[in-house]
PDB file of N, CA and C in Angstrom:
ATOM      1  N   UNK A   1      90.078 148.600  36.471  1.00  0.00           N
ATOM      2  CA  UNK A   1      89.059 147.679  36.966  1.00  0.00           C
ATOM      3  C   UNK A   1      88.143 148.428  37.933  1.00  0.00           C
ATOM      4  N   UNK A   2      86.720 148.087  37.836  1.00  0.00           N
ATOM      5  CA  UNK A   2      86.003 149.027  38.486  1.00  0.00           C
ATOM      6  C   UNK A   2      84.725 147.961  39.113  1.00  0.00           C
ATOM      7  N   UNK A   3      84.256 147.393  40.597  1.00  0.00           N
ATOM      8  CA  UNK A   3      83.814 146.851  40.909  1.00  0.00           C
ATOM      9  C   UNK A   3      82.824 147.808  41.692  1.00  0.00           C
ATOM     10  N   UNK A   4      81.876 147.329  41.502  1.00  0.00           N
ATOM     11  CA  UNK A   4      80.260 148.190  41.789  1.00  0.00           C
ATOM     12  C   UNK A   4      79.385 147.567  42.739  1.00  0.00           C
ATOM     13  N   UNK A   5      79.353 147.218  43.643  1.00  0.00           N
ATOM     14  CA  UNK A   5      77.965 146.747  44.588  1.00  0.00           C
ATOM     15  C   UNK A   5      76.938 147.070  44.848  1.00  0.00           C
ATOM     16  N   UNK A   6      76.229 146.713  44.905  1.00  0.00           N
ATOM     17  CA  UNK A   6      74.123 146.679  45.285  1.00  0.00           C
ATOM     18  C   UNK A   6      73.409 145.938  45.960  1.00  0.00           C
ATOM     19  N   UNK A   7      72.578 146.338  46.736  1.00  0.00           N
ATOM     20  CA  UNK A   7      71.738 145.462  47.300  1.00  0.00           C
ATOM     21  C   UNK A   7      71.728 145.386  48.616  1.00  0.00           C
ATOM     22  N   UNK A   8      72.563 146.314  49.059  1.00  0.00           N
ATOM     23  CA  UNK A   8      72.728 146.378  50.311  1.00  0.00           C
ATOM     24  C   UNK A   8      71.470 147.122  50.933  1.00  0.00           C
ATOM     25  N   UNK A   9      71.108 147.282  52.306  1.00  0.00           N
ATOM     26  CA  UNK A   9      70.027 148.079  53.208  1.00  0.00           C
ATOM     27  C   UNK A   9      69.649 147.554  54.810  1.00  0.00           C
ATOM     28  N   UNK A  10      68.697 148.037  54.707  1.00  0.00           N
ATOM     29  CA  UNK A  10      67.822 148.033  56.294  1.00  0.00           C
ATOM     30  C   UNK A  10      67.084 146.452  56.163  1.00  0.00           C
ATOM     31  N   UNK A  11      67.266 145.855  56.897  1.00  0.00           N
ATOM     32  CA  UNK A  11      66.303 144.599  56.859  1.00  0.00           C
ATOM     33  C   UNK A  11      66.366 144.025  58.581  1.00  0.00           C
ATOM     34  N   UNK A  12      65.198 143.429  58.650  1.00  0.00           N
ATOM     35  CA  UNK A  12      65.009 143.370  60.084  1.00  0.00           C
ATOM     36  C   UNK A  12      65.443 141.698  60.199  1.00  0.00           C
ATOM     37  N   UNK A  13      65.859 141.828  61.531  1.00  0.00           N
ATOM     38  CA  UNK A  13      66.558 140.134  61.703  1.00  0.00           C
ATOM     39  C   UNK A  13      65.694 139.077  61.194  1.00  0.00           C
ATOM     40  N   UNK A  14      66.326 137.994  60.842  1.00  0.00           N
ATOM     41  CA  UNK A  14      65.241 137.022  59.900  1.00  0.00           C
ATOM     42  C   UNK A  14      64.880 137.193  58.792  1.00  0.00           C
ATOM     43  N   UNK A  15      65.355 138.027  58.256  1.00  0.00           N
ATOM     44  CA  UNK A  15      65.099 138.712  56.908  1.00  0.00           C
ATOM     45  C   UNK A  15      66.424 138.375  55.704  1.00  0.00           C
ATOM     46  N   UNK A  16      66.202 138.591  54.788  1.00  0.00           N
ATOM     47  CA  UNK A  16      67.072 138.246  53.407  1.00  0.00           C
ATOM     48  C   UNK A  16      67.913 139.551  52.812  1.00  0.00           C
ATOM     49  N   UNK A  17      68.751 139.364  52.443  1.00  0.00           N
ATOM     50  CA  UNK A  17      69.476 140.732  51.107  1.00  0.00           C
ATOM     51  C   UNK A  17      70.383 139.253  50.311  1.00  0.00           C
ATOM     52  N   UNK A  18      70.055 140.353  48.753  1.00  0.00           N
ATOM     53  CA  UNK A  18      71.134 139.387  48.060  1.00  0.00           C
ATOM     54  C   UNK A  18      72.418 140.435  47.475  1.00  0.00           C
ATOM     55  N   UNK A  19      73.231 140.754  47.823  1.00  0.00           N
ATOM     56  CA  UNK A  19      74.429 141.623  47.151  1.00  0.00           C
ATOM     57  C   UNK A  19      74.728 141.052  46.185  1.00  0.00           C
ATOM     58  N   UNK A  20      75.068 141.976  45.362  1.00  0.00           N
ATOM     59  CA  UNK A  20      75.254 141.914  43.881  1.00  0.00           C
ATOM     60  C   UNK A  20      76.408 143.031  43.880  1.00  0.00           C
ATOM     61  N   UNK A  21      77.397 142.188  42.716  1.00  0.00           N
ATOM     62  CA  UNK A  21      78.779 143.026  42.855  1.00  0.00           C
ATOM     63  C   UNK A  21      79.170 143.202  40.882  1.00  0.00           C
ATOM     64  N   UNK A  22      78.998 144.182  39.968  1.00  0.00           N
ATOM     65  CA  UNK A  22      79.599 143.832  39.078  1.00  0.00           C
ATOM     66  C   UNK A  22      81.088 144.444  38.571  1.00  0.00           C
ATOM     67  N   UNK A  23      81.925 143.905  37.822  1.00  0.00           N
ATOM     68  CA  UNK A  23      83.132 144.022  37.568  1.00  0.00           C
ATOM     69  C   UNK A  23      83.105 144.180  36.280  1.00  0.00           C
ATOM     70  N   UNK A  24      83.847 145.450  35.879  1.00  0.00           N
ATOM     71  CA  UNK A  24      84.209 145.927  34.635  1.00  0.00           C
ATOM     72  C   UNK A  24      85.927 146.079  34.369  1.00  0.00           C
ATOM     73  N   UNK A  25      85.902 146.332  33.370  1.00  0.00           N
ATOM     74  CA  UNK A  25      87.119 147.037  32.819  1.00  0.00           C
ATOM     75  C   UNK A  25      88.577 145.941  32.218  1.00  0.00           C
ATOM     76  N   UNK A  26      88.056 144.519  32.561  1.00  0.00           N
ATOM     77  CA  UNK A  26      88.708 143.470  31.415  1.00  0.00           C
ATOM     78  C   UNK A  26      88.175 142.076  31.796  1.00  0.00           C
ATOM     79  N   UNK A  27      88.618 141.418  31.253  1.00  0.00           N
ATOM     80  CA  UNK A  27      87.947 140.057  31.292  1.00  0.00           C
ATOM     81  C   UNK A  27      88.784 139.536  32.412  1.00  0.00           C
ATOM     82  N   UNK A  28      87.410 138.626  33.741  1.00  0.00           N
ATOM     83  CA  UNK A  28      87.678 138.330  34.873  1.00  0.00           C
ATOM     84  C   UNK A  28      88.545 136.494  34.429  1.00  0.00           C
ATOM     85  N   UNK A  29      88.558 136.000  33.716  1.00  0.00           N
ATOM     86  CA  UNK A  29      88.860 134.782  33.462  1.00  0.00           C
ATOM     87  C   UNK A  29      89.921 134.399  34.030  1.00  0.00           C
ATOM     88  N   UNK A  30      89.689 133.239  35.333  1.00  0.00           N
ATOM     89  CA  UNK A  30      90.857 132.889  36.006  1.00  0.00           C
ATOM     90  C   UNK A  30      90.559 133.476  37.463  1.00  0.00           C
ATOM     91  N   UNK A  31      89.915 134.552  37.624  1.00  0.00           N
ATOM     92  CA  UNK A  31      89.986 135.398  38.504  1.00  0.00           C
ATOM     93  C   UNK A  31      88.947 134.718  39.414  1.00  0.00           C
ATOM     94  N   UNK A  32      89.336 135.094  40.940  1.00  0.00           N
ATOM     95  CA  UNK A  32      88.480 134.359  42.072  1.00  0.00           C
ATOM     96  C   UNK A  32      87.957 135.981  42.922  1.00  0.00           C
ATOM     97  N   UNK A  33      86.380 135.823  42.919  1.00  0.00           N
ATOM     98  CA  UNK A  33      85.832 137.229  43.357  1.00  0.00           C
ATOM     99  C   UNK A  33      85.401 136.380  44.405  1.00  0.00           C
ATOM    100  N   UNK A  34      84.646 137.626  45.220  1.00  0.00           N
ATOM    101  CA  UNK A  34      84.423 137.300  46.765  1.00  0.00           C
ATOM    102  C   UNK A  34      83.680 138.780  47.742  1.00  0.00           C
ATOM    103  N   UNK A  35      83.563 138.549  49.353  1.00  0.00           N
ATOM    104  CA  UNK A  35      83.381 139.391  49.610  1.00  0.00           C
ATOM    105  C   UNK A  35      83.978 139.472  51.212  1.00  0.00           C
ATOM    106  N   UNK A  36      84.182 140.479  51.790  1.00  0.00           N
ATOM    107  CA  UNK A  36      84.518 140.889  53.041  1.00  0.00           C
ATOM    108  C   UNK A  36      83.859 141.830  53.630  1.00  0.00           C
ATOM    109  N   UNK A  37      83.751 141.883  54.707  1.00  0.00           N
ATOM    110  CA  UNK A  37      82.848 142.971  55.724  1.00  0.00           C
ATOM    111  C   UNK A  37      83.523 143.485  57.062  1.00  0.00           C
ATOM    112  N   UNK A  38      83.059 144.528  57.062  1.00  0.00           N
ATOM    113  CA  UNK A  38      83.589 145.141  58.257  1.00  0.00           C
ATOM    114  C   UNK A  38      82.309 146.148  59.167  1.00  0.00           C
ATOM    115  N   UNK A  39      82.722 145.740  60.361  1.00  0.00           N
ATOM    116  CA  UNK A  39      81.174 145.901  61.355  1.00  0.00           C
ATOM    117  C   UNK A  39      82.369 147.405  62.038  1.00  0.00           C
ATOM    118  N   UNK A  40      81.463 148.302  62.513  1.00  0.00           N
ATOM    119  CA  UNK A  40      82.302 149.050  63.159  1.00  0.00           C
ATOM    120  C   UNK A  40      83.117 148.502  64.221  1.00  0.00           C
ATOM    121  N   UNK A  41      84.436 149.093  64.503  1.00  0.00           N
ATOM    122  CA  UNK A  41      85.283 148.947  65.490  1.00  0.00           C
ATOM    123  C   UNK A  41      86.097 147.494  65.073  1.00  0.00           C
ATOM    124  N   UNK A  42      85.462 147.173  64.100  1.00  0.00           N
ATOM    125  CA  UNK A  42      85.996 145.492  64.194  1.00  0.00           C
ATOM    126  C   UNK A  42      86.796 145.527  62.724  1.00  0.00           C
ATOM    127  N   UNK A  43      87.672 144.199  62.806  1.00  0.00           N
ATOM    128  CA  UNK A  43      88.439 144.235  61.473  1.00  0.00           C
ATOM    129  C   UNK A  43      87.859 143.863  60.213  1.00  0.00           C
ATOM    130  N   UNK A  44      88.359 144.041  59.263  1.00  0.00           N
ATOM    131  CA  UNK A  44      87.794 142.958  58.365  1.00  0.00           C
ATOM    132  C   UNK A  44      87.576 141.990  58.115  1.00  0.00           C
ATOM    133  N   UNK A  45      86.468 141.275  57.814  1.00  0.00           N
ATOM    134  CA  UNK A  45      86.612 139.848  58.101  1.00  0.00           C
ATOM    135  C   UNK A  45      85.909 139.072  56.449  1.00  0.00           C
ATOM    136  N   UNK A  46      86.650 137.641  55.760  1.00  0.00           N
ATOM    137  CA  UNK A  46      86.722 137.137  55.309  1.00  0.00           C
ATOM    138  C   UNK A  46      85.195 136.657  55.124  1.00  0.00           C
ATOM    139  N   UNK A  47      84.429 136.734  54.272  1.00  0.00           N
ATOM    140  CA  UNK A  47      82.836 135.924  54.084  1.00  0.00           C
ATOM    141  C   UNK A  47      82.560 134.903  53.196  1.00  0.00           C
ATOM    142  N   UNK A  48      83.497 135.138  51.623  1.00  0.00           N
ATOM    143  CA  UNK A  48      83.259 133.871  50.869  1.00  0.00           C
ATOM    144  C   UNK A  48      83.936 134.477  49.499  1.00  0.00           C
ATOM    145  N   UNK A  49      84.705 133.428  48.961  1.00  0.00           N
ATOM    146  CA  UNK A  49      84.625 133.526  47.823  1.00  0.00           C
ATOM    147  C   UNK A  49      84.937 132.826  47.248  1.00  0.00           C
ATOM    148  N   UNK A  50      84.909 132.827  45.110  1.00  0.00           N
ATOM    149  CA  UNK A  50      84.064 131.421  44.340  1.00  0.00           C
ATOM    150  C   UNK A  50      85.024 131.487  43.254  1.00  0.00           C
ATOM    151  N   UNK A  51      85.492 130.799  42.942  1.00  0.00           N
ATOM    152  CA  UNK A  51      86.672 130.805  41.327  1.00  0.00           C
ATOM    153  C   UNK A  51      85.557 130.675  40.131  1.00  0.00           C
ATOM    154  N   UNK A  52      86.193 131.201  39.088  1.00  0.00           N
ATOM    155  CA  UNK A  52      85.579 130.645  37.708  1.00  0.00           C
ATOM    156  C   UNK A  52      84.895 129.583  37.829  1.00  0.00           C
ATOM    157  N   UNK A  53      85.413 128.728  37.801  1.00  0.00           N
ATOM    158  CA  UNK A  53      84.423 127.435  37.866  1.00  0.00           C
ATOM    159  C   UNK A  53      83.774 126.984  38.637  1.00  0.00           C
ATOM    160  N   UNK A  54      83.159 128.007  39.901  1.00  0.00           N
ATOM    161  CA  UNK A  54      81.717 127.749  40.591  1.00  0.00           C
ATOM    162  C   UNK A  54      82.664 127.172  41.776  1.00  0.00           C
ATOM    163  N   UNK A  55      84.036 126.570  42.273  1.00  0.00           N
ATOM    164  CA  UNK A  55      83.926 126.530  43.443  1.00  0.00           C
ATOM    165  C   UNK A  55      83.903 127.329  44.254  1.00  0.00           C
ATOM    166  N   UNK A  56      83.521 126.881  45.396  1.00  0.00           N
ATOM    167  CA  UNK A  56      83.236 128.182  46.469  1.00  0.00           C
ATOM    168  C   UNK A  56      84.185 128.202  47.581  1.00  0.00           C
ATOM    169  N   UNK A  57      84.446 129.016  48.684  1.00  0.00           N
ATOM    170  CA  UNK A  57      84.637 129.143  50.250  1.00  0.00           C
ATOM    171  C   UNK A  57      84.490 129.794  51.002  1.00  0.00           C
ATOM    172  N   UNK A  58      83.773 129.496  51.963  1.00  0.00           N
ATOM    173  CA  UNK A  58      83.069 129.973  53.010  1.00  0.00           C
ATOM    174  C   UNK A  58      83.851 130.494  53.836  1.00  0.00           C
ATOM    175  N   UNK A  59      83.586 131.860  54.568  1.00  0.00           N
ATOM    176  CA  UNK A  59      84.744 132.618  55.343  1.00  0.00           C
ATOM    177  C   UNK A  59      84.174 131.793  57.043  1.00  0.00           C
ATOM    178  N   UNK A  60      84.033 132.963  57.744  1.00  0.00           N
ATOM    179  CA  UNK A  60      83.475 133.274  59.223  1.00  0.00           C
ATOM    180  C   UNK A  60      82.483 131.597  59.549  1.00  0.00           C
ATOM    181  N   UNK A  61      82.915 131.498  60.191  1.00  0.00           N
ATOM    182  CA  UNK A  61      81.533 129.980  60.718  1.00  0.00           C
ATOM    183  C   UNK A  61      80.128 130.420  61.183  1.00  0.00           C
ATOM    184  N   UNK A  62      80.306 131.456  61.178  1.00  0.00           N
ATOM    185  CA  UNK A  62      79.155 132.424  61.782  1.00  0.00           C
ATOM    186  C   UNK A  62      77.821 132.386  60.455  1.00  0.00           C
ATOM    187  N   UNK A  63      78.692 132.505  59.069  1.00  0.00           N
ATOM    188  CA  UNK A  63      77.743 132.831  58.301  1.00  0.00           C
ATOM    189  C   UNK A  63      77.432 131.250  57.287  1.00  0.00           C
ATOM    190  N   UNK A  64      78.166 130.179  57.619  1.00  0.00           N
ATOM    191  CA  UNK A  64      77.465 129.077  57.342  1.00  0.00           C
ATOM    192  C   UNK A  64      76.361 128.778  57.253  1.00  0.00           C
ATOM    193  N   UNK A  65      75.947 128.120  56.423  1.00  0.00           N
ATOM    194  CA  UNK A  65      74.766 127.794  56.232  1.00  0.00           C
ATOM    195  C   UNK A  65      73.783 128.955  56.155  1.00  0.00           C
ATOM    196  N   UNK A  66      73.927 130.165  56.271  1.00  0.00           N
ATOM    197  CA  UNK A  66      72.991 131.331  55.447  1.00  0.00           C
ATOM    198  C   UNK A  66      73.531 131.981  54.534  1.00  0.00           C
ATOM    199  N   UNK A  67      74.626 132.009  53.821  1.00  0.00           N
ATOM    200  CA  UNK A  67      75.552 132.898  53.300  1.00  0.00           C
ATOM    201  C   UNK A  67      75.706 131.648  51.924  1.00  0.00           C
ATOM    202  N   UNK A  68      75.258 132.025  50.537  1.00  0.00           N
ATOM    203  CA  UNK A  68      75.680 131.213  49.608  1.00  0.00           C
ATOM    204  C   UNK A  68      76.287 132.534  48.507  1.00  0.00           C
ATOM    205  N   UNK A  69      77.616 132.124  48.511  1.00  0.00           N
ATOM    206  CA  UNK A  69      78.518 133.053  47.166  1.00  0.00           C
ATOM    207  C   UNK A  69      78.156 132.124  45.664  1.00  0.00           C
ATOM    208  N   UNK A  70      77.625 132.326  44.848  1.00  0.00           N
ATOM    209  CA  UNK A  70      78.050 132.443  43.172  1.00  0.00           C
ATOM    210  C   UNK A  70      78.335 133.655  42.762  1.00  0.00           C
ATOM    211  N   UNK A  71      78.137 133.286  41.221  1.00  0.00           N
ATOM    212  CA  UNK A  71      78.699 134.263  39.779  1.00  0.00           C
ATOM    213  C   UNK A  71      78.196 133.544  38.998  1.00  0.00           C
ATOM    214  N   UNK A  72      77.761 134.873  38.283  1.00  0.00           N
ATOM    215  CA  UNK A  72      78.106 134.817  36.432  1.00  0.00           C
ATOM    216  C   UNK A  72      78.898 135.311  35.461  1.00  0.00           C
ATOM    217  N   UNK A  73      79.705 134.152  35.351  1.00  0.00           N
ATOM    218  CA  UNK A  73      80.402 134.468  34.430  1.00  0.00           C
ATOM    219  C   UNK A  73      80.429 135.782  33.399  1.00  0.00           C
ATOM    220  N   UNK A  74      79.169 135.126  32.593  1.00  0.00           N
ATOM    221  CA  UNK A  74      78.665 135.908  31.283  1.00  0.00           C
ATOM    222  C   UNK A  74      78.303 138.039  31.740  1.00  0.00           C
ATOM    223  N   UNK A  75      78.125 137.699  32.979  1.00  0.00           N
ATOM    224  CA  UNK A  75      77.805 139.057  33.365  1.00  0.00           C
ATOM    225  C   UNK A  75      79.142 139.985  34.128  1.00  0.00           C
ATOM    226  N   UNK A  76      80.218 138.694  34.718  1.00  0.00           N
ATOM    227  CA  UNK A  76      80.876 139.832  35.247  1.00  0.00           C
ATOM    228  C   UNK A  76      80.528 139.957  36.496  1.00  0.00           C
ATOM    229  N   UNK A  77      79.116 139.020  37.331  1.00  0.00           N
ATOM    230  CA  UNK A  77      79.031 139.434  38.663  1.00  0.00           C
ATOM    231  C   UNK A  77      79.105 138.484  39.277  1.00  0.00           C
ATOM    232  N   UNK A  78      78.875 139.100  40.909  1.00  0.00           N
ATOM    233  CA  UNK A  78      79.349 138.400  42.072  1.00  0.00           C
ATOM    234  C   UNK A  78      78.320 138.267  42.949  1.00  0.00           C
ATOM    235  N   UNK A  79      77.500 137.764  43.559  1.00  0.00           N
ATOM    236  CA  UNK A  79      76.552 137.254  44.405  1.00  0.00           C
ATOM    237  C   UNK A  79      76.839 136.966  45.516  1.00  0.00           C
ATOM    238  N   UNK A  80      76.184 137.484  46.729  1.00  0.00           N
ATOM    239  CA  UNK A  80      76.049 137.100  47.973  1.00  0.00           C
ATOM    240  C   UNK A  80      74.579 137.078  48.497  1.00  0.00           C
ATOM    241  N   UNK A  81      74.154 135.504  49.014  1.00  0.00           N
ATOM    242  CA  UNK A  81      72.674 135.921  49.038  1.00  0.00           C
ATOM    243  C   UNK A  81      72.981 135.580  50.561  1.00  0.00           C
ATOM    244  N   UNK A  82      72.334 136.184  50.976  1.00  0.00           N
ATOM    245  CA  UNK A  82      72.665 136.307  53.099  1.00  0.00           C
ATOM    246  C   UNK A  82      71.260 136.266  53.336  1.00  0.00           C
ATOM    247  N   UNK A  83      70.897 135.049  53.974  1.00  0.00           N
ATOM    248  CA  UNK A  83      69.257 134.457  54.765  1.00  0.00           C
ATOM    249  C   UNK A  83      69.399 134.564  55.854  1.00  0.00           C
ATOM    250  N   UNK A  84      68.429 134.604  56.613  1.00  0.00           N
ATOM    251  CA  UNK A  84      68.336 134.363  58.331  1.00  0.00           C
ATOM    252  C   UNK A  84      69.422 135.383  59.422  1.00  0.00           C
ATOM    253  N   UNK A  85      69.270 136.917  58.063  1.00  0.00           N
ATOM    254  CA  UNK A  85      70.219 138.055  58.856  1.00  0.00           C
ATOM    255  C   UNK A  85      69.937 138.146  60.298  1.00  0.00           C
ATOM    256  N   UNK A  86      70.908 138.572  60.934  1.00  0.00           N
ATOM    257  CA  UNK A  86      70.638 138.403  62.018  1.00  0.00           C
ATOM    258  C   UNK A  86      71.972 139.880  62.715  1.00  0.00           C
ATOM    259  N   UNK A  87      71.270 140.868  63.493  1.00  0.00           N
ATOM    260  CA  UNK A  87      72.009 141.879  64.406  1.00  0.00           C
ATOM    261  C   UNK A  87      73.761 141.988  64.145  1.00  0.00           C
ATOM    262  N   UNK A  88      74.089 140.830  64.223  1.00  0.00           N
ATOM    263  CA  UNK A  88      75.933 140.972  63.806  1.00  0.00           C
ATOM    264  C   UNK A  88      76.114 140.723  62.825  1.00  0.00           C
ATOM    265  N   UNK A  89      75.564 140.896  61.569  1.00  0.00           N
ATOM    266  CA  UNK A  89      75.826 140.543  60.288  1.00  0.00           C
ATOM    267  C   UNK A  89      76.069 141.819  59.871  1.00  0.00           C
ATOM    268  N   UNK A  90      75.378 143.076  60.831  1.00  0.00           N
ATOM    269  CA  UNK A  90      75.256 144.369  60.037  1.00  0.00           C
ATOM    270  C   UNK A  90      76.833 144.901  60.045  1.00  0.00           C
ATOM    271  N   UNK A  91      77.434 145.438  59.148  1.00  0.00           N
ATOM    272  CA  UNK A  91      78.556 145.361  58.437  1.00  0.00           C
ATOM    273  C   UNK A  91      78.874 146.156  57.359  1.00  0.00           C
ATOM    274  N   UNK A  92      79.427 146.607  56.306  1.00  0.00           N
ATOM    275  CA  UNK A  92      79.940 147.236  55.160  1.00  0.00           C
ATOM    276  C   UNK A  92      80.195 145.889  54.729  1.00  0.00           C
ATOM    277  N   UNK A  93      79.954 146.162  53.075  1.00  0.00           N
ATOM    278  CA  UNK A  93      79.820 144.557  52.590  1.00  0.00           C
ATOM    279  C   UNK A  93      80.742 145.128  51.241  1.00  0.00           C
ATOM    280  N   UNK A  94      82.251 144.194  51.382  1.00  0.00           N
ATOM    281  CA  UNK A  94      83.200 144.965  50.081  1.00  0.00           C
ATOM    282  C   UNK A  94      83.212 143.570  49.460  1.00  0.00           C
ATOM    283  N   UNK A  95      83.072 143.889  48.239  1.00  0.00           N
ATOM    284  CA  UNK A  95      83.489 142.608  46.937  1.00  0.00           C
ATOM    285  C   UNK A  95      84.976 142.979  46.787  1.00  0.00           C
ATOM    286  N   UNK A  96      85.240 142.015  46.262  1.00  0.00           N
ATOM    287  CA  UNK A  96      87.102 141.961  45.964  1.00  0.00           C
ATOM    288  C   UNK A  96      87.123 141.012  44.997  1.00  0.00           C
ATOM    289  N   UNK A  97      88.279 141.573  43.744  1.00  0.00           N
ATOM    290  CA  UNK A  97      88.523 140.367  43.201  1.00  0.00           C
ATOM    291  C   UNK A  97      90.345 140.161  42.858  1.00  0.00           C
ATOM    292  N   UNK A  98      90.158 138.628  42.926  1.00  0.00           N
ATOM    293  CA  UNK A  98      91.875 138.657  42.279  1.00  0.00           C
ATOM    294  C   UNK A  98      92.000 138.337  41.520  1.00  0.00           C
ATOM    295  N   UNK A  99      93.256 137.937  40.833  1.00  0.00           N
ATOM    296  CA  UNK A  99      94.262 137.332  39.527  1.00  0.00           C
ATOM    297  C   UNK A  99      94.742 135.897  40.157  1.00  0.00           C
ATOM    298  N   UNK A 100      94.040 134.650  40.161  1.00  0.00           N
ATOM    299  CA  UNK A 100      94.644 133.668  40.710  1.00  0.00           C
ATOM    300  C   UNK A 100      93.283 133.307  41.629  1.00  0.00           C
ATOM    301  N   UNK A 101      93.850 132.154  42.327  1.00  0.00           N
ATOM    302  CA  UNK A 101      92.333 131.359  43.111  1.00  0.00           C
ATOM    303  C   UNK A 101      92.398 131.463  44.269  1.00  0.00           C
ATOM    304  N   UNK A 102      91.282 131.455  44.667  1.00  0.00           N
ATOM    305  CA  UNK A 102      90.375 132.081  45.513  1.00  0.00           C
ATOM    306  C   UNK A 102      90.826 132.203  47.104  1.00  0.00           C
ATOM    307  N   UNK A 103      91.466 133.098  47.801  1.00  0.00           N
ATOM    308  CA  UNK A 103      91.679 133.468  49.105  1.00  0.00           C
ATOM    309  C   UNK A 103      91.029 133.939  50.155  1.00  0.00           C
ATOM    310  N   UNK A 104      91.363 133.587  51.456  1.00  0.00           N
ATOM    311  CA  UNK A 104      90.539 134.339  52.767  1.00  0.00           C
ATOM    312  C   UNK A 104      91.206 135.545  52.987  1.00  0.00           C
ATOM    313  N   UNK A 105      92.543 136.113  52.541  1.00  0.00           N
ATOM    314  CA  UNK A 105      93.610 136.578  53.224  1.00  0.00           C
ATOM    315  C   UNK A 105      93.203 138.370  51.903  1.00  0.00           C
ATOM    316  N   UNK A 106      93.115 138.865  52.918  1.00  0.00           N
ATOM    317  CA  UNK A 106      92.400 140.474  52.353  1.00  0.00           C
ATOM    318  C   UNK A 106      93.465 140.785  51.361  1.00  0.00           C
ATOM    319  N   UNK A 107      95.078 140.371  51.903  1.00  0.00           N
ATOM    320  CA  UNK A 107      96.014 141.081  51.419  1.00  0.00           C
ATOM    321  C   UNK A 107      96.279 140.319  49.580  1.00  0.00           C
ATOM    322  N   UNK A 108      95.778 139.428  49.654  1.00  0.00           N
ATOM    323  CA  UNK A 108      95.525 138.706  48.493  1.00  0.00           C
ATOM    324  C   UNK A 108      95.438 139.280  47.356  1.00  0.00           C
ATOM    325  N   UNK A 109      93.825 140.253  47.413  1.00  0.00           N
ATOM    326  CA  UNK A 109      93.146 140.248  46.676  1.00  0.00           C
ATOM    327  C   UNK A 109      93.783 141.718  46.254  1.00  0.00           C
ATOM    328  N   UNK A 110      93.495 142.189  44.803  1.00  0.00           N
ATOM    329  CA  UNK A 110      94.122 143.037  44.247  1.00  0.00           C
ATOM    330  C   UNK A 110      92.839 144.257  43.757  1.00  0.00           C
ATOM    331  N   UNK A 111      91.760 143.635  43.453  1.00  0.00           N
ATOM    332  CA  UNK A 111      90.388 145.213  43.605  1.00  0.00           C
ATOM    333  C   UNK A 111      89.386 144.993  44.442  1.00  0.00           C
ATOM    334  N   UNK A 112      89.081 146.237  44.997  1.00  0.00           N
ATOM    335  CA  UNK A 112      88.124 146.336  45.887  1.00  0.00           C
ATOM    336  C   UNK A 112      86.647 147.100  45.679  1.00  0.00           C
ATOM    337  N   UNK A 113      85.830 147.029  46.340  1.00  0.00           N
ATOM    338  CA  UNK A 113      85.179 147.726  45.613  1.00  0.00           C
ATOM    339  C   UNK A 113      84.673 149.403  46.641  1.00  0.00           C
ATOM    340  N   UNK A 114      83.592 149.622  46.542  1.00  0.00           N
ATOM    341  CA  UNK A 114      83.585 150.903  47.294  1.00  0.00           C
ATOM    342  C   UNK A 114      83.120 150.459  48.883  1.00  0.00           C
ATOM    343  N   UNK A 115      82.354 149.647  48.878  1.00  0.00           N
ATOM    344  CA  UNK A 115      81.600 148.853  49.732  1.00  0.00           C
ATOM    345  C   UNK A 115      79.904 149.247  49.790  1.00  0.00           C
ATOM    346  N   UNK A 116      78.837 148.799  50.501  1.00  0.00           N
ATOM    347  CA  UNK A 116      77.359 149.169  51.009  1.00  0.00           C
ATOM    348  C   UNK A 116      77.592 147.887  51.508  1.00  0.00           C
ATOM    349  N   UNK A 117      76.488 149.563  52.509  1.00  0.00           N
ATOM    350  CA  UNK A 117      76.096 149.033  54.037  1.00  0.00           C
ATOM    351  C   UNK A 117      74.801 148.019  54.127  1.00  0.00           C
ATOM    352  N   UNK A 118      75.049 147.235  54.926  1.00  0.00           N
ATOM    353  CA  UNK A 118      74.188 146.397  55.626  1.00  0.00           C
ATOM    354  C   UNK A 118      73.952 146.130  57.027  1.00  0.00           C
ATOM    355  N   UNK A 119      72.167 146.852  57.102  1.00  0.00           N
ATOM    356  CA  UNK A 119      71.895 147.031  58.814  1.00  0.00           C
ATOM    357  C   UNK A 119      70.677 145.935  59.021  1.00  0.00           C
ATOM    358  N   UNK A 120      71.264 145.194  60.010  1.00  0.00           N
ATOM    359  CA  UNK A 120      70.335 144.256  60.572  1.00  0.00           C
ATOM    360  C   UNK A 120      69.901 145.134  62.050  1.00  0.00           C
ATOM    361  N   UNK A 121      68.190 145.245  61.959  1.00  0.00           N
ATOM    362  CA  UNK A 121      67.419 145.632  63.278  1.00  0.00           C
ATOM    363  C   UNK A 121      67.171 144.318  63.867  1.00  0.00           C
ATOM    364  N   UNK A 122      66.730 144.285  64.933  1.00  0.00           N
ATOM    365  CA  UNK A 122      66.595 143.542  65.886  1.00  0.00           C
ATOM    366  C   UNK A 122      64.990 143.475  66.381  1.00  0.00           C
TER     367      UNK A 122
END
């Protein structure tokens, strides 16, 4: 299994990125993808993730209401569209996916991906 991310960069606070995560190497069916981030010095932390059938969950309270996770199915990918970035959002942004539905708990999840960075200026 081989999970790929994009979309990551430089964007100034108030500003948009949409991460894009795709997954190869067998059919995700059943499987609950997602994403986690890690800011330097700090742990990893839980952001969202969506089962097959479009439900979702929202990690951090922080990223409510700017942070919407889907997928497509048909493609294999994973979506994070992050609005109204803002200075502590900037982070390493890892997709993960599992075998089973959808968790906050890192130890859960069974692939990871390489991660990209995301820098919010101020």
């Amino acid at each position: 299994v081989q999970l790929v991310e994009s979309g990551g960069g430089l964007v100034q606070a108030g500003g948009s990125l949409r991460l894009s995560c795709v997954a190869s190497g067998r059919t995700f069916r059943n499987d609950a993808m997602g994403w986690f981030r890690q800011a330097p010095g700090k742990e990893r932390e839980f952001v969202g993730a969506i089962s097959w059938n479009g439900g979702s969950t929202s990690g951090t309270d922080s990223v409510k209401g700017r942070f919407t996770i889907s997928r497509d199915n048909a493609k294999n990918t994973v979506y994070q569209q992050m609005n109204s970035l803002k200075p502590e959002d900037t982070a390493v942004y890892f997709c993960v996916v599992r075998t089973g539905p959808r968790s906050a708990k890192r130890e859960d999840y069974d692939y990871w991906g390489q991660g990209t960075q995301v820098t919010v200026s101020s």
